[in-house]
Each structure stands twice: as structure tokens, then as C-alpha cells.
PDB file of N, CA and C in Angstrom:
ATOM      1  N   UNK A   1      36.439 -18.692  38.321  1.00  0.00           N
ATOM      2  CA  UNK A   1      36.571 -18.379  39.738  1.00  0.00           C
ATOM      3  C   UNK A   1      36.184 -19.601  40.571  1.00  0.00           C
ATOM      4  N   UNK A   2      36.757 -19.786  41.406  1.00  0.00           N
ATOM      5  CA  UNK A   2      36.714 -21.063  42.236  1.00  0.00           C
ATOM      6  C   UNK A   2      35.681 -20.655  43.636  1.00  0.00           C
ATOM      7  N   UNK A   3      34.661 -22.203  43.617  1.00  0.00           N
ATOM      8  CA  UNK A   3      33.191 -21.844  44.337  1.00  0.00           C
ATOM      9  C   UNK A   3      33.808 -21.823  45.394  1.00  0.00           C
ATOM     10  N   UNK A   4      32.554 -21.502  46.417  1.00  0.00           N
ATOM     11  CA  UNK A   4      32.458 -21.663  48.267  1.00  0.00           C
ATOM     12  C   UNK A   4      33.316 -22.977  48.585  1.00  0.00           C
ATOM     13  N   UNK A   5      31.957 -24.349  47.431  1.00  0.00           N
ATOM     14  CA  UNK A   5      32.243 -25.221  48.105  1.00  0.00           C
ATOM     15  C   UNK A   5      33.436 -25.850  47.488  1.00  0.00           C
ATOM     16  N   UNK A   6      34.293 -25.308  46.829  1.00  0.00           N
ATOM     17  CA  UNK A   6      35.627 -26.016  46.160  1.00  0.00           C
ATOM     18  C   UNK A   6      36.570 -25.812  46.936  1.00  0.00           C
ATOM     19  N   UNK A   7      36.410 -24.141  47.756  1.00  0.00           N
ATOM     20  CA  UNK A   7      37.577 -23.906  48.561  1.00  0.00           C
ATOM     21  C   UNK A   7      37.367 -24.467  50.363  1.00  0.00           C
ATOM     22  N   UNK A   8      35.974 -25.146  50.203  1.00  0.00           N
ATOM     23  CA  UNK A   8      35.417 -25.878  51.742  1.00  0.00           C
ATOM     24  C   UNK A   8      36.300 -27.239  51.128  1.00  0.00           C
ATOM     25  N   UNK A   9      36.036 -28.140  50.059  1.00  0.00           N
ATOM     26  CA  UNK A   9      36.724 -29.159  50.135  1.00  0.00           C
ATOM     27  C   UNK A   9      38.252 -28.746  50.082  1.00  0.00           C
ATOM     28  N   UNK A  10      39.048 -28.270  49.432  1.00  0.00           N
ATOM     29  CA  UNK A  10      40.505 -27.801  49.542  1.00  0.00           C
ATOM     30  C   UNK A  10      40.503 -27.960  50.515  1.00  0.00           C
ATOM     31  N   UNK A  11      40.156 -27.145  51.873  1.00  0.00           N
ATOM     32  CA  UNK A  11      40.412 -26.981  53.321  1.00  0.00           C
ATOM     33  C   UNK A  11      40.503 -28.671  53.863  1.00  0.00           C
ATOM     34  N   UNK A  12      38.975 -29.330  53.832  1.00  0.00           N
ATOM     35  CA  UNK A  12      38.870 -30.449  54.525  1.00  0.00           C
ATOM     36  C   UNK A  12      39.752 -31.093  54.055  1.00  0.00           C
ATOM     37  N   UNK A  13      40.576 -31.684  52.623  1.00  0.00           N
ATOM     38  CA  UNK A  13      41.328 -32.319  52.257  1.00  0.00           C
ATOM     39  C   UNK A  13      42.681 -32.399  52.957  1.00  0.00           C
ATOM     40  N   UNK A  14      42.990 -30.749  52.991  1.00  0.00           N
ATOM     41  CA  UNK A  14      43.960 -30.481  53.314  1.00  0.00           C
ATOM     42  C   UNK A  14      44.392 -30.960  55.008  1.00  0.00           C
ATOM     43  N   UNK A  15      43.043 -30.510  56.041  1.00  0.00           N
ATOM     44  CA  UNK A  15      43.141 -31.043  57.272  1.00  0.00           C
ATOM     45  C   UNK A  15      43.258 -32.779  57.568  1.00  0.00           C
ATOM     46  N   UNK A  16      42.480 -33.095  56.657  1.00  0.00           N
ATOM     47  CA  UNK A  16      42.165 -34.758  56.746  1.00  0.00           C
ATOM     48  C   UNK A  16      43.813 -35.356  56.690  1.00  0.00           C
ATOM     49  N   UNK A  17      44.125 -34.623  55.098  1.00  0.00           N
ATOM     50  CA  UNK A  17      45.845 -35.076  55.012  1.00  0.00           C
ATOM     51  C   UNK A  17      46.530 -34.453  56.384  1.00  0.00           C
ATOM     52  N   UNK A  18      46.584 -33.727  56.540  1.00  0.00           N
ATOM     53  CA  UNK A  18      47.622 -33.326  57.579  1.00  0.00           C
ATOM     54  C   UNK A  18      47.511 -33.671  59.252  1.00  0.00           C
ATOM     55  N   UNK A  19      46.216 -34.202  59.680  1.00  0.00           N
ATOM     56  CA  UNK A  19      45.887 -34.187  61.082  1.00  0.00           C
ATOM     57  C   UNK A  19      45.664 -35.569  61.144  1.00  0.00           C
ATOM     58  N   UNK A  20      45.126 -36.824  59.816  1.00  0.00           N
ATOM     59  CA  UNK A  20      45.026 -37.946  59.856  1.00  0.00           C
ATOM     60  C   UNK A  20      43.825 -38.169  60.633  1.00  0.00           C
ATOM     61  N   UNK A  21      44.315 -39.160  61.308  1.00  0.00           N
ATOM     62  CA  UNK A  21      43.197 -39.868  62.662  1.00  0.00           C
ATOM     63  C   UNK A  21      42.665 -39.106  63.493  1.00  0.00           C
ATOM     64  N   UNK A  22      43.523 -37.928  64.148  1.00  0.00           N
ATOM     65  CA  UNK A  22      43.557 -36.768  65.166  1.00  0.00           C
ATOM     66  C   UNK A  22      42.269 -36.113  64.565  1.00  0.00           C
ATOM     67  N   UNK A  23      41.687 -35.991  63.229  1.00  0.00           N
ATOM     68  CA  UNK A  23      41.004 -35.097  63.430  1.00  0.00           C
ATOM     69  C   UNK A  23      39.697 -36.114  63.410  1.00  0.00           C
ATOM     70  N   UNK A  24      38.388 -35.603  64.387  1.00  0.00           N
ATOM     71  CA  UNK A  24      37.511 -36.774  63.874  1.00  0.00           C
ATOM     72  C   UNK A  24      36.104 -35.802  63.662  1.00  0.00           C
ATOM     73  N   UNK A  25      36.302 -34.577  63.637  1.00  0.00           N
ATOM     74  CA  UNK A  25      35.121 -33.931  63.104  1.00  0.00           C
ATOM     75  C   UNK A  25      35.162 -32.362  62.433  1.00  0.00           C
ATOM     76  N   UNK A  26      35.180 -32.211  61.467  1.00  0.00           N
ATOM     77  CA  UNK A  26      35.134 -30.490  61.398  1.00  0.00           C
ATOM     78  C   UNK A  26      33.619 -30.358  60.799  1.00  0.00           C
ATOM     79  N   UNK A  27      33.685 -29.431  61.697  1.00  0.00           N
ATOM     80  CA  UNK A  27      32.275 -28.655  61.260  1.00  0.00           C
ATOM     81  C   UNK A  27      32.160 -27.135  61.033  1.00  0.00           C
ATOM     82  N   UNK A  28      31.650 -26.880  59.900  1.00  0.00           N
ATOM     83  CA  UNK A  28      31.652 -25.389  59.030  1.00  0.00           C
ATOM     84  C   UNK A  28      30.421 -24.469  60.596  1.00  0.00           C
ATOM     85  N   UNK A  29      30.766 -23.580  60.775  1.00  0.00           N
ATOM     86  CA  UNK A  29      29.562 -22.313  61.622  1.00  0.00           C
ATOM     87  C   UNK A  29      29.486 -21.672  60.661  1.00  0.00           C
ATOM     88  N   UNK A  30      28.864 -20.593  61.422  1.00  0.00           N
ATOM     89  CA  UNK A  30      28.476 -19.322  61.149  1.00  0.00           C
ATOM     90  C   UNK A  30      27.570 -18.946  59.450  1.00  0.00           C
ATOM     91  N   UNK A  31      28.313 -17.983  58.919  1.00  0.00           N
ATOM     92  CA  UNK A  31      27.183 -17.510  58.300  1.00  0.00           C
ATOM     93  C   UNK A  31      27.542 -18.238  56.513  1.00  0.00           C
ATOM     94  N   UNK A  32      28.789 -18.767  56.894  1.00  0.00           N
ATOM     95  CA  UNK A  32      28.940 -19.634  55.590  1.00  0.00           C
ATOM     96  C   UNK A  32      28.249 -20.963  55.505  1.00  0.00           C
ATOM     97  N   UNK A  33      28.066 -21.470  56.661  1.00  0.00           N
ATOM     98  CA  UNK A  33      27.312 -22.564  56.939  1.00  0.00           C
ATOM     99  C   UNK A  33      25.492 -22.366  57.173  1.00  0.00           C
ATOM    100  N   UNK A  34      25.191 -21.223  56.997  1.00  0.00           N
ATOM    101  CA  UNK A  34      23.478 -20.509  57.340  1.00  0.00           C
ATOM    102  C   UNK A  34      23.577 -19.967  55.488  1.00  0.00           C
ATOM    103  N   UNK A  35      24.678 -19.923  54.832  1.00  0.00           N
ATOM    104  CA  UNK A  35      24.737 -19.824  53.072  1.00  0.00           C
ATOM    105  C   UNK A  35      24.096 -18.367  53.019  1.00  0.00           C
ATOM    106  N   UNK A  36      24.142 -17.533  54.411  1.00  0.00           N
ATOM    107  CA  UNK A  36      23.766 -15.821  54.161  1.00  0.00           C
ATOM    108  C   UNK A  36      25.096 -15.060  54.481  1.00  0.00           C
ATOM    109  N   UNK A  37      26.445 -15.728  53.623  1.00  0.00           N
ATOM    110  CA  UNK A  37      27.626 -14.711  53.519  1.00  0.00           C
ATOM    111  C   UNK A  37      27.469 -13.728  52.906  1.00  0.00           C
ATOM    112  N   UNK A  38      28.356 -12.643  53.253  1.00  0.00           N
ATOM    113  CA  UNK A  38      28.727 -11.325  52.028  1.00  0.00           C
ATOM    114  C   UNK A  38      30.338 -11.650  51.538  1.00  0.00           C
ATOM    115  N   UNK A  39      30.145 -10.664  51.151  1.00  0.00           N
ATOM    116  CA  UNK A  39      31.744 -10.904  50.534  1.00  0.00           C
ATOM    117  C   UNK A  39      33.011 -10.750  51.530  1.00  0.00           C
ATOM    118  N   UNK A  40      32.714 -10.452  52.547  1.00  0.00           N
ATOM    119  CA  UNK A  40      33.647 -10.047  53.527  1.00  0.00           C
ATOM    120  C   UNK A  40      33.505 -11.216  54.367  1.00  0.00           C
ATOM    121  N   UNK A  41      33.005 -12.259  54.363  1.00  0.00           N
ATOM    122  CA  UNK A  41      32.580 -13.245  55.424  1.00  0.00           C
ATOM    123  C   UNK A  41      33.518 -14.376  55.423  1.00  0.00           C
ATOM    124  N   UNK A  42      34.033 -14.871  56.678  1.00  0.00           N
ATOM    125  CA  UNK A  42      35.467 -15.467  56.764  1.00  0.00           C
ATOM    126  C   UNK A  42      34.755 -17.102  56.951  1.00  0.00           C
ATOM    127  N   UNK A  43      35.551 -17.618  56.839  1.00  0.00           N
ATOM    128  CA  UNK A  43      35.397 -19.533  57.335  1.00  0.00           C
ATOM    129  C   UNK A  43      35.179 -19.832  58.814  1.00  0.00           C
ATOM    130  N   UNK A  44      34.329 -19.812  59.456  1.00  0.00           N
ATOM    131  CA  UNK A  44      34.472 -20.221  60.399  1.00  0.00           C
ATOM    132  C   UNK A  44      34.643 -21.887  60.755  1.00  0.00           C
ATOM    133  N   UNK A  45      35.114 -22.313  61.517  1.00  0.00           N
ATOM    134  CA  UNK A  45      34.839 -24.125  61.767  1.00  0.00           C
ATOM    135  C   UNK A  45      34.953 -24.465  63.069  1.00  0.00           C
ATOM    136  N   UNK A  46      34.669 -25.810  63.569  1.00  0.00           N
ATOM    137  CA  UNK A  46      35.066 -26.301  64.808  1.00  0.00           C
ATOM    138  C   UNK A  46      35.754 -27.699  64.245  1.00  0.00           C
ATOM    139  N   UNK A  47      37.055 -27.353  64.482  1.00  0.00           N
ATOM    140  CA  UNK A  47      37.907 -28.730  64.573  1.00  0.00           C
ATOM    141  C   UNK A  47      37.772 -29.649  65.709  1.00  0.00           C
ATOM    142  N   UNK A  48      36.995 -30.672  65.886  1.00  0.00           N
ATOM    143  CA  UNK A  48      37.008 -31.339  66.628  1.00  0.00           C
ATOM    144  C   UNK A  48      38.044 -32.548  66.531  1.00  0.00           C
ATOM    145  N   UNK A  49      39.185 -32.751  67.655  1.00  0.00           N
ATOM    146  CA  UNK A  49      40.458 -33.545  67.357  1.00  0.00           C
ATOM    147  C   UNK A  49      40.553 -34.429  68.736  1.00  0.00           C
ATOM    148  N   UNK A  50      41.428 -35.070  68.587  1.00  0.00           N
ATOM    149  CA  UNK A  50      41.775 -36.160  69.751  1.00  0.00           C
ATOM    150  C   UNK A  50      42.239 -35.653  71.041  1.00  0.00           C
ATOM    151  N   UNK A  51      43.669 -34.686  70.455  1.00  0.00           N
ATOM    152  CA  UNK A  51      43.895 -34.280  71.592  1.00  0.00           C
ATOM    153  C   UNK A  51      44.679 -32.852  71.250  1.00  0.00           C
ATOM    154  N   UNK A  52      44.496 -31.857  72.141  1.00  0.00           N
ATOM    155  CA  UNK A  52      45.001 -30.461  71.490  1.00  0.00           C
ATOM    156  C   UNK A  52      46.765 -30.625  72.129  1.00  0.00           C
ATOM    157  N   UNK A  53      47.339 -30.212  71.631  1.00  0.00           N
ATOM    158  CA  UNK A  53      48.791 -30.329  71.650  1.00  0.00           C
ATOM    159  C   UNK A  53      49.393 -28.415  70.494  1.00  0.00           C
ATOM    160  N   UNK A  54      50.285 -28.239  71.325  1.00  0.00           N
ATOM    161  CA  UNK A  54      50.816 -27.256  70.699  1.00  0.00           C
ATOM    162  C   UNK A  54      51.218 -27.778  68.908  1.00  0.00           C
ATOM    163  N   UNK A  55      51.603 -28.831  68.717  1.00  0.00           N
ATOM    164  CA  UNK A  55      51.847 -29.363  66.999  1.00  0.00           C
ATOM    165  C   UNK A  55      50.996 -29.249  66.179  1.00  0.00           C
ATOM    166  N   UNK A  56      49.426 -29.270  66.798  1.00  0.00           N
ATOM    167  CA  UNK A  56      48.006 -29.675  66.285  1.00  0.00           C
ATOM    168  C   UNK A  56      47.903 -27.948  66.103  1.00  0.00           C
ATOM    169  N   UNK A  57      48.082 -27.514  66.711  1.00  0.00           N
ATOM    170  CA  UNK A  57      47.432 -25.868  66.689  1.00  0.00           C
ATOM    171  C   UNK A  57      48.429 -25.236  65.710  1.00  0.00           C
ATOM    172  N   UNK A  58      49.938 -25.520  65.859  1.00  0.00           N
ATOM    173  CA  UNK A  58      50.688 -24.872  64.618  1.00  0.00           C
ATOM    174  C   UNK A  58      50.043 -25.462  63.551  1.00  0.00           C
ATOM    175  N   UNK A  59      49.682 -26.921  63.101  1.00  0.00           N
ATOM    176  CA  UNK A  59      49.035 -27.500  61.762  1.00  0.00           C
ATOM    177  C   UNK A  59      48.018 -26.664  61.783  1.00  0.00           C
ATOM    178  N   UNK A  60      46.633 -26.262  62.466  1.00  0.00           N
ATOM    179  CA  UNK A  60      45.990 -25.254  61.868  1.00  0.00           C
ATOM    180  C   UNK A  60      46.133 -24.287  61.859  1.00  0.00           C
ATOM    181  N   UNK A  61      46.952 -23.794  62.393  1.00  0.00           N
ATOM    182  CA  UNK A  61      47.607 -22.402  61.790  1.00  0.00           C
ATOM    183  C   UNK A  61      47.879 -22.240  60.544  1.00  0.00           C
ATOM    184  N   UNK A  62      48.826 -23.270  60.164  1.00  0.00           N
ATOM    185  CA  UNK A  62      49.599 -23.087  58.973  1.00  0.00           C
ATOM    186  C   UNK A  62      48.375 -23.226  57.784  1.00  0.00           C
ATOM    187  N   UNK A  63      47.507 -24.462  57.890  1.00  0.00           N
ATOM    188  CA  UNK A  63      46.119 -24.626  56.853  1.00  0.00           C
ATOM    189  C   UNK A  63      45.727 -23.375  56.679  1.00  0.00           C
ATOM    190  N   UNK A  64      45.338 -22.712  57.789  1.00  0.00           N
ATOM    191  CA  UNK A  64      44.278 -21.240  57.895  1.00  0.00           C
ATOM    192  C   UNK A  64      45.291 -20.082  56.809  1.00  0.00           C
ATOM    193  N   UNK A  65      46.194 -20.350  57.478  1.00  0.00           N
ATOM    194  CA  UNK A  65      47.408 -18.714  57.028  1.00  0.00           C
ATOM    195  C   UNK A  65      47.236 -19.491  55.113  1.00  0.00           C
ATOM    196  N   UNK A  66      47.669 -21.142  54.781  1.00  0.00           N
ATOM    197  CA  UNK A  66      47.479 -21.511  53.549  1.00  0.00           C
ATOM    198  C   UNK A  66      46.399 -21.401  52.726  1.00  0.00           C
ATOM    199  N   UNK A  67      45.397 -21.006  53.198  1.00  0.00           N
ATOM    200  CA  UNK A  67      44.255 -21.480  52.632  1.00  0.00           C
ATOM    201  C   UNK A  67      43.728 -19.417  52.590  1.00  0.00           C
ATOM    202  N   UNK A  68      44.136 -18.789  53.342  1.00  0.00           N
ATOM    203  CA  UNK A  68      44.508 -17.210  53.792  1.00  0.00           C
ATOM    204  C   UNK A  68      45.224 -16.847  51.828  1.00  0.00           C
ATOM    205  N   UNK A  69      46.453 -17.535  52.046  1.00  0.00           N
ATOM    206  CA  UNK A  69      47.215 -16.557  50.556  1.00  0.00           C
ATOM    207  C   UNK A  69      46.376 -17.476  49.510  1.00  0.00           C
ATOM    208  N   UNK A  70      45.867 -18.615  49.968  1.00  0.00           N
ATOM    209  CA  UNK A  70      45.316 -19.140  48.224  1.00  0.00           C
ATOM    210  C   UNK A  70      44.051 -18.700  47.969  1.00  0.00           C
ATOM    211  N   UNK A  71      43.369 -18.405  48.790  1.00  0.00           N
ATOM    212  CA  UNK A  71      42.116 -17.784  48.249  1.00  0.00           C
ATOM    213  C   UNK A  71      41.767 -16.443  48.657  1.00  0.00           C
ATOM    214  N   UNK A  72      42.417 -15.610  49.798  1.00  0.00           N
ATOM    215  CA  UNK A  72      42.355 -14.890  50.175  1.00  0.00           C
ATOM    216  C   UNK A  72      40.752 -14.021  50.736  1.00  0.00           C
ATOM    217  N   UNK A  73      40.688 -15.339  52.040  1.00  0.00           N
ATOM    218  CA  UNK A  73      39.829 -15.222  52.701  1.00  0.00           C
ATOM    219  C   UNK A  73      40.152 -15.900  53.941  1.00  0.00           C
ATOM    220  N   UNK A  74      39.656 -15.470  55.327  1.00  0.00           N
ATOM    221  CA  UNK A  74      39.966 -15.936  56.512  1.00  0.00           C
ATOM    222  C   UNK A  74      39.327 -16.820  56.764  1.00  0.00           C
ATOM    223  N   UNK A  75      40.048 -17.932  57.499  1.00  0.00           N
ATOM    224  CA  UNK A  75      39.660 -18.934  57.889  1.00  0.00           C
ATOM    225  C   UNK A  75      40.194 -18.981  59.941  1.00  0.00           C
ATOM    226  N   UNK A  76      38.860 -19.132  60.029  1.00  0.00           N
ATOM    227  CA  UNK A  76      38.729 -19.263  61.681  1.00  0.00           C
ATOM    228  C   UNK A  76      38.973 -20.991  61.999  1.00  0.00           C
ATOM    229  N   UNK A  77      39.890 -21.656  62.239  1.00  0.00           N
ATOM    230  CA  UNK A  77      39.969 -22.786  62.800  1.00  0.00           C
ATOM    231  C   UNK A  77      39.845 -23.280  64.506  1.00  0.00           C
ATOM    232  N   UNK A  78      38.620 -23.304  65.377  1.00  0.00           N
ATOM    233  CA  UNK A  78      38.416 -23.548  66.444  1.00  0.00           C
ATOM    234  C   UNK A  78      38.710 -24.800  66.908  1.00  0.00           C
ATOM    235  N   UNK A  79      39.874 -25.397  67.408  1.00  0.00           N
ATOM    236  CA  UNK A  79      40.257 -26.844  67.712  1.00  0.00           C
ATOM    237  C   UNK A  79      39.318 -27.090  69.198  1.00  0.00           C
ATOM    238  N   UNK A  80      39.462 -28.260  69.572  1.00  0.00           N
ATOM    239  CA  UNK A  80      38.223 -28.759  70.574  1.00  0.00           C
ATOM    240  C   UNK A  80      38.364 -30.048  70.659  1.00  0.00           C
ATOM    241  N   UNK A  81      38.692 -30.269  72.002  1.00  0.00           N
ATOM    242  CA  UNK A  81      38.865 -32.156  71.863  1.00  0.00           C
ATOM    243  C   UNK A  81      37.615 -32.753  72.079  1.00  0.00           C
ATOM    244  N   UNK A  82      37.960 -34.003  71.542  1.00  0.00           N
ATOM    245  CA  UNK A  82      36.372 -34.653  71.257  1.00  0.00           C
ATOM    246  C   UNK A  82      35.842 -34.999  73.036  1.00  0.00           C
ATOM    247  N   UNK A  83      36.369 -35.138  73.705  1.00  0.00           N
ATOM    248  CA  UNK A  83      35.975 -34.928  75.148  1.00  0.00           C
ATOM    249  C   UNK A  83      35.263 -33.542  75.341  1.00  0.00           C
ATOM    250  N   UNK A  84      36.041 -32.483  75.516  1.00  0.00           N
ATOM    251  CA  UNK A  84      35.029 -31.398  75.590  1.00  0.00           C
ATOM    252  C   UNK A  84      33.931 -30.946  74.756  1.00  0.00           C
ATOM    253  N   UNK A  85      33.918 -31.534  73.277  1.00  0.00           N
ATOM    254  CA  UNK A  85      32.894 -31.239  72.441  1.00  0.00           C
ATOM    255  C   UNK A  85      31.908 -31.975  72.950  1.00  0.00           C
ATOM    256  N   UNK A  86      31.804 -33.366  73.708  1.00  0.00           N
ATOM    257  CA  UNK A  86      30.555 -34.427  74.269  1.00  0.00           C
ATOM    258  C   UNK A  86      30.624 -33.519  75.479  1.00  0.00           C
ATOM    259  N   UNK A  87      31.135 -33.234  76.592  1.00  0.00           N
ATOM    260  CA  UNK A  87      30.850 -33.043  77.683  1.00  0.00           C
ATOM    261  C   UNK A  87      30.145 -31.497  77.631  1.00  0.00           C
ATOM    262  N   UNK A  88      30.309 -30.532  76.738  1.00  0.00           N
ATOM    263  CA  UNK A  88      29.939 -29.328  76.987  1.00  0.00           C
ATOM    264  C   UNK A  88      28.937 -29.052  75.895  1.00  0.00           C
ATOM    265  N   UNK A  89      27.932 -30.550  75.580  1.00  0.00           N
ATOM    266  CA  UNK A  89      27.247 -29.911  74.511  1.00  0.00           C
ATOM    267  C   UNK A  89      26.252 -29.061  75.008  1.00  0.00           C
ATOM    268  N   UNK A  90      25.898 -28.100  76.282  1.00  0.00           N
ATOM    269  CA  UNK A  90      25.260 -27.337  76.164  1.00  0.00           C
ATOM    270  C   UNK A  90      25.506 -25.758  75.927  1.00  0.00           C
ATOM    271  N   UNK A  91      27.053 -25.989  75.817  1.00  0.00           N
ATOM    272  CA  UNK A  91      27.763 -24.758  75.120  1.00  0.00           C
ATOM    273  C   UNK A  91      26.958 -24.333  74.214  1.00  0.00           C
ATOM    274  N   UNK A  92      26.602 -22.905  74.127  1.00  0.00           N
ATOM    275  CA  UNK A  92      25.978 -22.187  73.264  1.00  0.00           C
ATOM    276  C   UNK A  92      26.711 -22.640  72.217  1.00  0.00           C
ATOM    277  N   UNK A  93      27.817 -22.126  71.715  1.00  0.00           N
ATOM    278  CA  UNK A  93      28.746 -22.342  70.621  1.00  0.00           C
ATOM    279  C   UNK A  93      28.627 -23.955  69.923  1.00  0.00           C
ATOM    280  N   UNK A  94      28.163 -24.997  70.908  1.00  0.00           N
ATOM    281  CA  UNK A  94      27.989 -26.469  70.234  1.00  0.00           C
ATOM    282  C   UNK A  94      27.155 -26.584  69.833  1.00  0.00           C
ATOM    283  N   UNK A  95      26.129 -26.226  70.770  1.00  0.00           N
ATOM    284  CA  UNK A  95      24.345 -25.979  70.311  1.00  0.00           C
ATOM    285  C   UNK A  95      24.298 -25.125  69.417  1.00  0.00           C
ATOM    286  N   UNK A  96      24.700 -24.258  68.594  1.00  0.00           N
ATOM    287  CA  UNK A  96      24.035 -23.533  67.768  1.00  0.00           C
ATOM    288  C   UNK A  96      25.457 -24.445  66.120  1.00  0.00           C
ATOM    289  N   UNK A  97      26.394 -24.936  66.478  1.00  0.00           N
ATOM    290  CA  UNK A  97      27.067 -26.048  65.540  1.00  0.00           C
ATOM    291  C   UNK A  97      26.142 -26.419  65.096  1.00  0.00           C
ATOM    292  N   UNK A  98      25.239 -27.768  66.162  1.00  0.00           N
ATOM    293  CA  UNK A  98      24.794 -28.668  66.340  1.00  0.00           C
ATOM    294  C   UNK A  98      23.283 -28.518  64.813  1.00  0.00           C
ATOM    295  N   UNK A  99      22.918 -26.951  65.336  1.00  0.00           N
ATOM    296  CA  UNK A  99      21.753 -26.607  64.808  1.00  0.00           C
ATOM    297  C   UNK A  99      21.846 -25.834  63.452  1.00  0.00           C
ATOM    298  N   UNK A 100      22.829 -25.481  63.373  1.00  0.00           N
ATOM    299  CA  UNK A 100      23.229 -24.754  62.091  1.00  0.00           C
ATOM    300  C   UNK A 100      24.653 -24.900  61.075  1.00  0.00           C
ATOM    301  N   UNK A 101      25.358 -25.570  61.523  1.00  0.00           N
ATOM    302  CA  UNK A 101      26.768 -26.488  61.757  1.00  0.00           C
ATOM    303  C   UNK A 101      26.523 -27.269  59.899  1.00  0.00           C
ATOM    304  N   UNK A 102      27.845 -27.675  59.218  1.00  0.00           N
ATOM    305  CA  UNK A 102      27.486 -28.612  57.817  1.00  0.00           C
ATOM    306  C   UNK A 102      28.996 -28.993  58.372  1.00  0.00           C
ATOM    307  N   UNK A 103      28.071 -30.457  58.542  1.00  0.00           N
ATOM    308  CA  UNK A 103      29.430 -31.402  59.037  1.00  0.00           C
ATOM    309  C   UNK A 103      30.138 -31.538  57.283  1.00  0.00           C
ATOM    310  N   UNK A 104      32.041 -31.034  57.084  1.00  0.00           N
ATOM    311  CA  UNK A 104      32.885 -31.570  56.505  1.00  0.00           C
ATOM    312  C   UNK A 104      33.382 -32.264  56.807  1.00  0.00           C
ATOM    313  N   UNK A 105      33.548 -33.040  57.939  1.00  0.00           N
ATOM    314  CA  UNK A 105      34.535 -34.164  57.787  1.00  0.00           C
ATOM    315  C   UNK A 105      33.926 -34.967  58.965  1.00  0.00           C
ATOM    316  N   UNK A 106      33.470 -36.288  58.937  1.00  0.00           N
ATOM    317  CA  UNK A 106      34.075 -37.249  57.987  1.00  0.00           C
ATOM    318  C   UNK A 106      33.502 -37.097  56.928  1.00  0.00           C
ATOM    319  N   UNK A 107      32.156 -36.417  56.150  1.00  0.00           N
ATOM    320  CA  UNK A 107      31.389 -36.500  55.361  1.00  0.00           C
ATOM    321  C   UNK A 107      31.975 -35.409  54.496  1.00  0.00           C
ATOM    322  N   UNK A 108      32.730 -35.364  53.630  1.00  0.00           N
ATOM    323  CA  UNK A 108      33.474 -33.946  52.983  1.00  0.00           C
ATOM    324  C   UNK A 108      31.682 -33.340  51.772  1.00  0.00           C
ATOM    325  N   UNK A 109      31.548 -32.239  52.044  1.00  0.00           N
ATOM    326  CA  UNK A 109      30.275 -31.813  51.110  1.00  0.00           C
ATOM    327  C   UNK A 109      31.180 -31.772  49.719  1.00  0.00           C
TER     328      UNK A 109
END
């Protein structure tokens, strides 16, 4: 059976190949990233990218829905340009990244 973190690198690989340069940060949330999942517990992330464009959001679509039939588990992909991720770090949602967050990319775990 294939681990947590085999199907976390699959994902990052997969974004790194497909988004290139555009992407310059993903970071794992929630309760897969706090390592107190159940079995029902989906992927959450924050794609942090250059610039959001309708092309960028079909590419994580398509990863999420891919990564959906191969392991068959949900994957939440939150895109976010690297402008609003600096300007709104007092966003609850950045601040609690920030604090509980396992940077995959550039650093793939």
C-alpha cells in the first residue's frame, strides 16, 4: 500500500512538472500536515503561484481530479499569488500555514 508521504511526493512532482516556474510554493494544511488524519481526511494545500490565470486553475484541477482516481482521496488545491500570500500574511488561513503548514515545494518531503 502506498504511504501519506509517497502520494504527497506524486502530487508535488506532478505540480512542479506541470506549473514549472509558476509555481513557487506549495504548502500541505490542515490535519495531514498536524499528522492527526483519519481515514476520511482529504489533502489540503496552498498553491502559492505567480499569477492565477484561468489555465493555472484548470492544471490544478486536473492534478486534484488525477491524483482523486489514483489514490482515491481528495485533494483540496488552494491557488494564491505570491503577492497576496506576502501582503495578507495576517490572514488567519496564512497564519495558521505559516504555523502548522510542511512546506512541499521547493523543499519536496
Amino acid at each position: 500500500m502506498i504511504t501519506r508521504d509517497e502520494i504527497l511526493k506524486q502530487m508535488t512532482k506532478e505540480l512542479g512538472n506541470k506549473l514549472g516556474s509558476r509555481l513557487k510554493k506549495l504548502v500541505l494544511i490542515g490535519s495531514m500536515a498536524r499528522r492527526d488524519e483519519t481515514k476520511e481526511s482529504d489533502y489540503d494545500c496552498i498553491a502559492v503561484i505567480d499569477e492565477l490565470t484561468p489555465e493555472l486553475t484548470d492544471i490544478l484541477d486536473e492534478v486534484s481530479g488525477d491524483m482523486l482516481y489514483k489514490y482515491n482521496s481528495v485533494f483540496s488545491i488552494i491557488p494564491v499569488t505570491q503577492d497576496r500570500y506576502q501582503e495578507q500574511r495576517f490572514n488567519p488561513l496564512f497564519i495558521n500555514a505559516g504555523r502548522e503548514g510542511v512546506i512541499l515545494w521547493p523543499t519536496a518531503i
